[in-house]
Every structure is written in structure tokens, then in C-alpha cells.
Protein backbone atom coordinates (compact mmCIF):
# COMPACT_ATOMS: atom_id res chain seq x y z
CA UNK A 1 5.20 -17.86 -9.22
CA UNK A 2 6.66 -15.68 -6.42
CA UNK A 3 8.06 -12.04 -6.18
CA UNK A 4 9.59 -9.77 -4.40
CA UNK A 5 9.23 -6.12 -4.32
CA UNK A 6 11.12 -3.75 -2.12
CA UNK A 7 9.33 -1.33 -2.51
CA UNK A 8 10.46 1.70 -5.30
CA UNK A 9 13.57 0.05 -5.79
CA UNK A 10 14.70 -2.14 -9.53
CA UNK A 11 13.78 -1.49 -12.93
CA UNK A 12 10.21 -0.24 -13.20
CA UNK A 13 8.79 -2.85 -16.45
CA UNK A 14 5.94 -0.58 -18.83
CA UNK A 15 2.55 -0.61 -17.60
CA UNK A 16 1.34 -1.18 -20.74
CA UNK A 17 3.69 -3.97 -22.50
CA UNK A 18 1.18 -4.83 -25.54
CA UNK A 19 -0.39 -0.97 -25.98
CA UNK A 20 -0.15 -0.73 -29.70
CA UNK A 21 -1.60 -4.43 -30.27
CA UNK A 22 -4.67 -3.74 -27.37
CA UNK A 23 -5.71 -0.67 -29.12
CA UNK A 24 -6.55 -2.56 -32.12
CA UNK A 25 -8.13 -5.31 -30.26
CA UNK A 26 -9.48 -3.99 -26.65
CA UNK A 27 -7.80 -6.85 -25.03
CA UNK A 28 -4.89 -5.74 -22.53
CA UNK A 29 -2.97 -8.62 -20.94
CA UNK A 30 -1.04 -7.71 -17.76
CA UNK A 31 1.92 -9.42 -16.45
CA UNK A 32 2.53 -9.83 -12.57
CA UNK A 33 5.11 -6.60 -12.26
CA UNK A 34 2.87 -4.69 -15.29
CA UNK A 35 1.84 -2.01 -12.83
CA UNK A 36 4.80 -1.61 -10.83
CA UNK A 37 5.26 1.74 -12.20
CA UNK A 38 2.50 2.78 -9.30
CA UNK A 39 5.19 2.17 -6.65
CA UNK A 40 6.38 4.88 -5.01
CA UNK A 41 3.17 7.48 -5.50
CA UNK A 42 2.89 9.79 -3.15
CA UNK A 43 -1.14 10.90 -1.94
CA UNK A 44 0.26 13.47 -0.44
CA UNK A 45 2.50 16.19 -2.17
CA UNK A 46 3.32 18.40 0.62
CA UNK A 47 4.19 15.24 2.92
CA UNK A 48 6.32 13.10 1.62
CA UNK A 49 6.92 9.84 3.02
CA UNK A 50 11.03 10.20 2.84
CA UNK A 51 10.54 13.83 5.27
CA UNK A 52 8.45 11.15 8.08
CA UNK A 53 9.75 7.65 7.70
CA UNK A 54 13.65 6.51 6.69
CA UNK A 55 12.34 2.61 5.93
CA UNK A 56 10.39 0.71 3.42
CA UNK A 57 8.39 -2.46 3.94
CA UNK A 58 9.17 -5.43 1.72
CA UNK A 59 5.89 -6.61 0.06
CA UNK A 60 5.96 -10.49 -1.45
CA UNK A 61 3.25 -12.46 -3.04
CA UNK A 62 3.13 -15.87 -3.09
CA UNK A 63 -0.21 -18.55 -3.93
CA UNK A 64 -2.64 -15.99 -3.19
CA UNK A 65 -0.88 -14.26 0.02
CA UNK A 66 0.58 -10.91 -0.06
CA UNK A 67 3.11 -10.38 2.91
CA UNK A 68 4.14 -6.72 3.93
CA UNK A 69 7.16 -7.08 6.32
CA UNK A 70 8.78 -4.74 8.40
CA UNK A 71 12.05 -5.39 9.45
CA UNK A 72 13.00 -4.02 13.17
CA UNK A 73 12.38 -0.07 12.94
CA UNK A 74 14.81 2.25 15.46
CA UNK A 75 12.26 4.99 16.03
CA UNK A 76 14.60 7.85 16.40
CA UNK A 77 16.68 6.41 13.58
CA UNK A 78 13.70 5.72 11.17
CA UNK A 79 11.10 8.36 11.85
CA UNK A 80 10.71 12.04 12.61
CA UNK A 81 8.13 13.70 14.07
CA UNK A 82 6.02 16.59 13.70
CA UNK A 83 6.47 19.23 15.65
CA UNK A 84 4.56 18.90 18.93
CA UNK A 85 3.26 15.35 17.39
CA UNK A 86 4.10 12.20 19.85
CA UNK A 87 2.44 9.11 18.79
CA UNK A 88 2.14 7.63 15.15
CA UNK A 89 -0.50 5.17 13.44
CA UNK A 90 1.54 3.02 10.86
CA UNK A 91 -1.32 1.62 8.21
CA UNK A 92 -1.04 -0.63 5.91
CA UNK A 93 -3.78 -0.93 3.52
CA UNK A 94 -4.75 -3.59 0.52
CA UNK A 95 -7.45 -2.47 -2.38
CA UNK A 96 -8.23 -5.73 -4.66
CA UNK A 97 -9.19 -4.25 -8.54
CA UNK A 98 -10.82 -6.90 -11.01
CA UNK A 99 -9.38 -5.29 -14.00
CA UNK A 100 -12.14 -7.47 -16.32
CA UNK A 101 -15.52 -6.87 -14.60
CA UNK A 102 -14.38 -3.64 -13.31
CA UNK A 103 -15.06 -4.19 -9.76
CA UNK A 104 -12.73 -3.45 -6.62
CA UNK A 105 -13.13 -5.34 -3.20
CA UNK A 106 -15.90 -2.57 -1.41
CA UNK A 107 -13.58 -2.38 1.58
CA UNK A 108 -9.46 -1.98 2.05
CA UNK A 109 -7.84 -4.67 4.00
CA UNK A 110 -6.21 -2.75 6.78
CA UNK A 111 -3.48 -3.26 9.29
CA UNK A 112 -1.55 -0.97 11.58
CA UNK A 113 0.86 -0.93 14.82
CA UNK A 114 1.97 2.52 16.83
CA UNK A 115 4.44 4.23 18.32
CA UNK A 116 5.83 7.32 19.86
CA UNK A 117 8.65 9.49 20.32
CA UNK A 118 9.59 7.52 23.58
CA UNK A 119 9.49 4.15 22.02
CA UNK A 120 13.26 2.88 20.95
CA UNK A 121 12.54 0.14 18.80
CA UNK A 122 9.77 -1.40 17.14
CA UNK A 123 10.15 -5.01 16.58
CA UNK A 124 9.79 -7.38 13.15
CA UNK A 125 6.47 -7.88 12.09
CA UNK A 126 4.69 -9.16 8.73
CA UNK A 127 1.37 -8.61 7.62
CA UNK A 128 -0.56 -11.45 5.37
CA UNK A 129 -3.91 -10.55 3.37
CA UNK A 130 -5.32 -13.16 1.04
CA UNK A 131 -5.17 -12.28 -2.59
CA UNK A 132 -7.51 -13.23 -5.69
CA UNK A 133 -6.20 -14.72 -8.90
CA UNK A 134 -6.69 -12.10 -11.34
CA UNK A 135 -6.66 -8.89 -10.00
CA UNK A 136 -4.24 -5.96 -9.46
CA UNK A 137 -3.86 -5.57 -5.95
CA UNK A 138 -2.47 -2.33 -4.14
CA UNK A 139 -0.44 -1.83 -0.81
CA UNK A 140 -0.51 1.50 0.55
CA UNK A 141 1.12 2.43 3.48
CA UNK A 142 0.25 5.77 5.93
CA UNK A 143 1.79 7.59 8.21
CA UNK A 144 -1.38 9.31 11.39
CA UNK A 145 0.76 11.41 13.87
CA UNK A 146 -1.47 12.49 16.89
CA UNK A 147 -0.67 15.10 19.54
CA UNK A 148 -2.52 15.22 23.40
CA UNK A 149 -5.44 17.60 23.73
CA UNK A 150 -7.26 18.19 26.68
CA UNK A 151 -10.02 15.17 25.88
CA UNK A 152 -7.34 12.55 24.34
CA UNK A 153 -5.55 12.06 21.27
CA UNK A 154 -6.02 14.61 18.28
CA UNK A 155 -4.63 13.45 14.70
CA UNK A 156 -3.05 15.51 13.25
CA UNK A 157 -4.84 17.36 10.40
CA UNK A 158 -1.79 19.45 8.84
CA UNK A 159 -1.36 19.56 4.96
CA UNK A 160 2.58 19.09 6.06
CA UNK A 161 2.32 15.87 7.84
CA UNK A 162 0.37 12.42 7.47
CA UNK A 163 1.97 10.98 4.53
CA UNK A 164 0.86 8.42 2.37
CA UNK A 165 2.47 6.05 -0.14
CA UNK A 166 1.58 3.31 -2.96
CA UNK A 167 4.57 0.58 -1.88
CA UNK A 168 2.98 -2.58 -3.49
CA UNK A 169 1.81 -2.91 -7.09
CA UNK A 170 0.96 -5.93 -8.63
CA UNK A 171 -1.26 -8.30 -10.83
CA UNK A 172 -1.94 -11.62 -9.61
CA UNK A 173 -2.05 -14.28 -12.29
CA UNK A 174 -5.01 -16.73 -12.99
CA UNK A 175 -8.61 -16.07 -13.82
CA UNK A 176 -10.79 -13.70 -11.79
CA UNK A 177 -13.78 -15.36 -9.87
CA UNK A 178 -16.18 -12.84 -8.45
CA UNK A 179 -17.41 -15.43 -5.97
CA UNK A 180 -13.74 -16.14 -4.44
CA UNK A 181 -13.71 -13.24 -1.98
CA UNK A 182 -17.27 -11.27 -1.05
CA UNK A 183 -18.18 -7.53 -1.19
CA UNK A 184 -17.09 -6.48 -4.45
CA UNK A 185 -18.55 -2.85 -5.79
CA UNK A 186 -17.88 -0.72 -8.83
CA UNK A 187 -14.79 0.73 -9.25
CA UNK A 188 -16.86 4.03 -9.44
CA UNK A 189 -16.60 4.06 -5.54
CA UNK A 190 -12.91 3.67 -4.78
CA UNK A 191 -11.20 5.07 -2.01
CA UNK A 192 -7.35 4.14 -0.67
CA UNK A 193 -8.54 3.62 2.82
């Protein structure tokens, strides 16, 4: 099966389709688009992603590979700075959740490219991580803006800035195999990135 999500955009399906028939039996079964409802959380209430970035990526899965793709961004079109900020960190991140054995990969799959205010246009580019069957996987994307200090670059550590955004929900289908991807860890210790 293959879908497409762009990403808070279409209906939104329950997150729970069977909740009145799990609570008598403990068994919840999830559907690929069950936890779509997750798209489009902010981490960040006083930095929204919409004030920062005017694009979202388009996240596909398809036999075990999520794709993030970006079409080509127009910096002054697409983004806006913070003031005195000049260069950006763009991060995507993937966190893999075994639903069943309650476990979560111990590490988010991370990718990233960067700009700044004097950079026009950032081309295409698509990001692949490799999926379990199984599990509910999550793409977050973020949004580091750094300014120049006397020793280098210094993020940016303002409440008002550095968004960050769930744009990727969903449950792969097949049977969870704890041995198909290493480093799994309680849920317990989960972090975004």
C-alpha cells in the first residue's frame, strides 16, 4: 500500500476507529492514516511554524521507505527571519514507536540542509529513512536560526523563534519484529530529537 500525506492538509480519519470495542477487549488495531490527527502539532506555542516557514514537505511511504520531499524553496518567498538571525538549520527528524512491545527506536533518524538570508533558492531535495512493519512512525520537522557572535555561530535560544512541527503521522502495516532494525529502548525515554 502507498500514501501520500501533505502534510496538515485532507480529512483528519479518528485516532481511535474501534475505541468502544478495544475497551472491552485491550486490543486496539490501527490503520495506516489512524494517527494522522498528530499532523500539524506544534512543540512550540510561541513559534509557530506558519510565522518562520510559508512551505510544507510532502511525506510518502511506500514498502518500508518514508520519503520527505521538498519541493524548490524561494528563501525570501518561503521563510522569514528573526530579527538579527542569518542562517537556518532545516531538520527533519523520524522516531519509530512499536505500539505492541512498547518500545521506540533509542535514536531519531535525522536529516537537515541550511540556508541564509542571502541564499535565493534552495533546490529539490527528498529525504528516505527505512521504516519497520508495524510501527507508528513520526516526521518532525525544525526550524535552528543562528546569528554571528564573536567566536562563530550562536543558535538562537529565543522562546519566539525555533519552531517545531509533527508533519508525518503514520502506522506502517505488517507485524512488528524487534530484530528488523537495532537499538530499540522503552518508550519511557522518548525525546523528538
Amino acid at each position: 500500500m502507498s500514501i501520500t500525506i501533505l502534510c496538515g492538509i485532507g480529512p483528519t480519519p479518528k485516532l481511535f476507529d474501534n475505541l468502544e470495542s478495544a475497551s472491552k477487549t485491550k486490543v486496539f488495531r490501527f490503520k495506516t492514516r489512524s494517527f494522522m490527527d498528530l499532523v500539524g502539532f506544534e512543540f512550540n506555542e510561541n513559534a509557530r511554524m506558519k510565522g518562520f516557514a510559508s512551505f510544507k514537505p510532502i511525506v510518502t511511504a511506500k514498502g518500508g521507505v518514508m520519503k520527505v520531499a521538498f519541493n524548490e524553496l524561494s528563501v525570501p518567498q518561503h521563510f522569514s527571519f528573526p530579527l538579527k538571525s542569518f542562517r537556518c538549520v532545516v531538520t527533519v527528524s523520524l522516531s519509530v514507536f512499536s505500539l505492541t512491545e512498547d518500545l521506540m527506536l533509542s535514536h531519531a533518524k535525522n536529516e537537515s540542509f541550511e540556508l541564509n538570508k542571502h541564499t535565493k533558492v534552495v533546490p529539490a531535495q527528498t529525504f528516505n529513512f527505512d521504516v519497520p512493519p508495524g510501527c507508528l512512525s513520526l516526521i518532525r520537522m525544525a526550524l535552528e536560526f543562528f546569528v554571528v557572535a564573536k567566536s562563530g555561530w550562536k543558535a538562537v535560544t529565543d522562546a519566539k523563534a525555533n519552531p517545531s512541527v509533527i508533519c508525518g503521522a503514520l502506522y506502517t502495516s505488517g507485524v512488528f519484529k524487534k530484530g528488523t532494525f537495532a537499538n530499540w529502548t522503552s518508550q519511557k525515554n522518548f525525546k523528538m530529537a
